[in-house]
C-alpha atoms as a PDB file:
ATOM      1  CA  UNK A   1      -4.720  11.529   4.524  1.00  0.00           C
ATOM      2  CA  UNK A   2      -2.114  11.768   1.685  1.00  0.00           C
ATOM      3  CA  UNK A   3       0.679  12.682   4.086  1.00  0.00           C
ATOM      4  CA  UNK A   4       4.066  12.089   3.018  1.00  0.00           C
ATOM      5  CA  UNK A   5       6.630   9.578   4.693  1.00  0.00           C
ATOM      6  CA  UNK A   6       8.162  10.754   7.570  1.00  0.00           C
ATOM      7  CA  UNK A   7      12.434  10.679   8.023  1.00  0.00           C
ATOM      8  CA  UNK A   8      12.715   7.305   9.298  1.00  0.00           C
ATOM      9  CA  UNK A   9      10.204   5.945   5.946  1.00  0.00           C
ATOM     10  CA  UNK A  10       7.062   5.334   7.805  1.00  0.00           C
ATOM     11  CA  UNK A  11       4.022   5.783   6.386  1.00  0.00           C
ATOM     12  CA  UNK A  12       0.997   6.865   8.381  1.00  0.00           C
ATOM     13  CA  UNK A  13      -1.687   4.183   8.526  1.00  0.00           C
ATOM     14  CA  UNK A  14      -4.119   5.904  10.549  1.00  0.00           C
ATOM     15  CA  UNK A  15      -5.089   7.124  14.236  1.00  0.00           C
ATOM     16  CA  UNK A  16      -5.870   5.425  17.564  1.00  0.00           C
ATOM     17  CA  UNK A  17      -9.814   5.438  18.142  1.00  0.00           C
ATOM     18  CA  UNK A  18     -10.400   2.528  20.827  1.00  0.00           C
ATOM     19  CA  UNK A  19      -7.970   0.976  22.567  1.00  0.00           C
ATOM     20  CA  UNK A  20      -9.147  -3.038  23.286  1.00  0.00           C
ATOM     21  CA  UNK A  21      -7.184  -6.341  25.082  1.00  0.00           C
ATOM     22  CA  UNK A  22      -4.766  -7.119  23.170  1.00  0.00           C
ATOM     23  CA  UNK A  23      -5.022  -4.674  20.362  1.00  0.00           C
ATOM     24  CA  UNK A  24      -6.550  -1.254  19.213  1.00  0.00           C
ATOM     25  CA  UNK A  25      -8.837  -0.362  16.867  1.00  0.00           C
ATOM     26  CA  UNK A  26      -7.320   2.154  14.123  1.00  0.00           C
ATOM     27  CA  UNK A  27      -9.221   5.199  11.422  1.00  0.00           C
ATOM     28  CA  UNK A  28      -7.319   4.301   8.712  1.00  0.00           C
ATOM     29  CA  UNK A  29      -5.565   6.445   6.563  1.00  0.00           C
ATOM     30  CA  UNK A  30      -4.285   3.819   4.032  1.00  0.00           C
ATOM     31  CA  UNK A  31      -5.511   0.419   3.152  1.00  0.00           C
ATOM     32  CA  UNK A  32      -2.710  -1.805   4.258  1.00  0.00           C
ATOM     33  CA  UNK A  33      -2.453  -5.770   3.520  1.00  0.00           C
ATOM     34  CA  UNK A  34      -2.860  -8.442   6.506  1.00  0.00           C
ATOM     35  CA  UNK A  35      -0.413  -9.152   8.166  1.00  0.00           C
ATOM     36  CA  UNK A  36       2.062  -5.982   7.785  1.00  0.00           C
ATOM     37  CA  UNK A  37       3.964  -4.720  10.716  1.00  0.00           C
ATOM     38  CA  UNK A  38       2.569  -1.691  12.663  1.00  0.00           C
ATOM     39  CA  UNK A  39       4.767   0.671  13.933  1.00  0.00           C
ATOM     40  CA  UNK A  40       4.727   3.731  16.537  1.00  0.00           C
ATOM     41  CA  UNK A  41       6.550   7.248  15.741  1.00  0.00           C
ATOM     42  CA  UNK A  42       9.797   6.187  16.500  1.00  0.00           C
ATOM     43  CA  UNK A  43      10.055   3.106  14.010  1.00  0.00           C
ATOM     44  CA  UNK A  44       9.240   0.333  17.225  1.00  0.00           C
ATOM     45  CA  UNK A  45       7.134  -2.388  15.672  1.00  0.00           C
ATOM     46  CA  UNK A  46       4.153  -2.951  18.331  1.00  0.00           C
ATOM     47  CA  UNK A  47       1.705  -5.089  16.331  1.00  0.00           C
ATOM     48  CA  UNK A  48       0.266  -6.166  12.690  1.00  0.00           C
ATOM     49  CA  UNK A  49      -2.300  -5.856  10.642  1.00  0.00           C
ATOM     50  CA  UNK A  50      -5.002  -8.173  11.383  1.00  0.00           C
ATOM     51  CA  UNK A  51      -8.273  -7.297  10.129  1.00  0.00           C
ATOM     52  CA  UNK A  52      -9.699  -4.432   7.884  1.00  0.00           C
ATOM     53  CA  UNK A  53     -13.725  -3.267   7.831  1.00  0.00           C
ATOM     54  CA  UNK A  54     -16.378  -0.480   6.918  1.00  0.00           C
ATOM     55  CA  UNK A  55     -16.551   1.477   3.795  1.00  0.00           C
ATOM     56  CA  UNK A  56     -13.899   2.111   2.059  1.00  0.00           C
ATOM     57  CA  UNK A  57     -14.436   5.872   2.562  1.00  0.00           C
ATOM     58  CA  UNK A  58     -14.084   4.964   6.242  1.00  0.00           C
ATOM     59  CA  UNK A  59     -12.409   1.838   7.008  1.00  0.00           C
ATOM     60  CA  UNK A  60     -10.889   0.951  10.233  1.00  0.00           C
ATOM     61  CA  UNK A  61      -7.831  -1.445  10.905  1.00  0.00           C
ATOM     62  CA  UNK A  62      -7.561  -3.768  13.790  1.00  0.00           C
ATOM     63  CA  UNK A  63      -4.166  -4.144  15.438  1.00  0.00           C
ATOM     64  CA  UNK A  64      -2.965  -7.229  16.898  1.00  0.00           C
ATOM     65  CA  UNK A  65      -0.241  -6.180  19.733  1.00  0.00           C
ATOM     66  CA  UNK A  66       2.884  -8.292  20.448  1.00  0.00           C
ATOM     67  CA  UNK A  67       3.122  -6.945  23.807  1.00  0.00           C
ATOM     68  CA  UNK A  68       0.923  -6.316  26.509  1.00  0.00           C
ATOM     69  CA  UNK A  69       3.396  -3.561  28.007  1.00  0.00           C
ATOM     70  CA  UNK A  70       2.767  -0.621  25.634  1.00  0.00           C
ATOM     71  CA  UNK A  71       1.385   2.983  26.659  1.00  0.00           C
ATOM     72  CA  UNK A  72      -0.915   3.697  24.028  1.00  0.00           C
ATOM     73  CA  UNK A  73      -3.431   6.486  23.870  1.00  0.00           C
ATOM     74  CA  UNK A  74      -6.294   7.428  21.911  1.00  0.00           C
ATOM     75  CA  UNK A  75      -5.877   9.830  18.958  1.00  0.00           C
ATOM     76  CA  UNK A  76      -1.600   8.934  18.768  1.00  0.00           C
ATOM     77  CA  UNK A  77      -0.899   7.788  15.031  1.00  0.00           C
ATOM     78  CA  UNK A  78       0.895   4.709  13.947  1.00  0.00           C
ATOM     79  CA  UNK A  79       2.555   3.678  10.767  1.00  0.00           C
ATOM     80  CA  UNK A  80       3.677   1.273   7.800  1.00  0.00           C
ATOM     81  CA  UNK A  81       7.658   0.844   7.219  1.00  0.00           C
ATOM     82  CA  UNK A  82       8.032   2.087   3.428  1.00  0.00           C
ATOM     83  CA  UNK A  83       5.341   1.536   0.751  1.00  0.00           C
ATOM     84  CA  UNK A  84       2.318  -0.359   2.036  1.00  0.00           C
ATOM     85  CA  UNK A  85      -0.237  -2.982   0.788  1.00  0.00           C
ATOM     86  CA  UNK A  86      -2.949  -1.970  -1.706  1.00  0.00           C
ATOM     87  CA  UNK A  87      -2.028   1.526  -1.561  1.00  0.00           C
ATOM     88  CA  UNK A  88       1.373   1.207  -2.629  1.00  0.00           C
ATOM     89  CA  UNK A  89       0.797  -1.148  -5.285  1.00  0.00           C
ATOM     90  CA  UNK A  90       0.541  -0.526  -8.772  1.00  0.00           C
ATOM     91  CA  UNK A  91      -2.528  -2.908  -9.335  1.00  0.00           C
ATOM     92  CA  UNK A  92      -5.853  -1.160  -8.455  1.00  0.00           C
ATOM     93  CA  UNK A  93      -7.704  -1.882  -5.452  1.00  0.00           C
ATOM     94  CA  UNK A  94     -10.637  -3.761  -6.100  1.00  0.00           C
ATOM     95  CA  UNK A  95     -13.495  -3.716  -3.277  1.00  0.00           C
ATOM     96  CA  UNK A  96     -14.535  -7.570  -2.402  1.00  0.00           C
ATOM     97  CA  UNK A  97     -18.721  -7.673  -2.494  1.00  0.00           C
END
């Protein structure tokens, strides 16, 4: 957590930890909004933002991929283009009940 962008302006949303049909299952690192595109190391959009659960002191993201032909492995990180959803915003997150 709290690392800084990288060169390209991608900020780390969190870590591979299951890998599913269709999409993977992330440990996040930021809270990101729906919908925001997902990207790998090298700036390639693979997916979005589709849903967001647990605790806030452990949430996990789920990953809807736009292609079926990706090699993705457990533990590789993926990231946010620029500033990102509730994190980069200057309104405080509020947790829904």
């Amino acid at each position: 957590m709290g690392e800084a962008l990288t060169q390209e302006g991608l900020v780390p949303l969190g870590e591979i930890f299951r890998i599913l049909r269709g999409s993977v299952l992330l440990k996040g690192n930021v809270m990101p909004r729906l919908g925001e595109t997902v990207c790998t190391t090298d700036g390639k959009a693979i997916g979005y933002v589709s849903d967001i659960f647990g605790k806030i002191s452990g949430f996990y993201i789920l990953v809807r991929l736009t292609s079926e032909k990706l090699e993705l492995k457990i533990g590789e990180k993926l990231y946010l283009q620029g500033k990102t959803g509730l994190a980069g915003s200057s309104e405080k997150a509020k947790p829904q009940l």
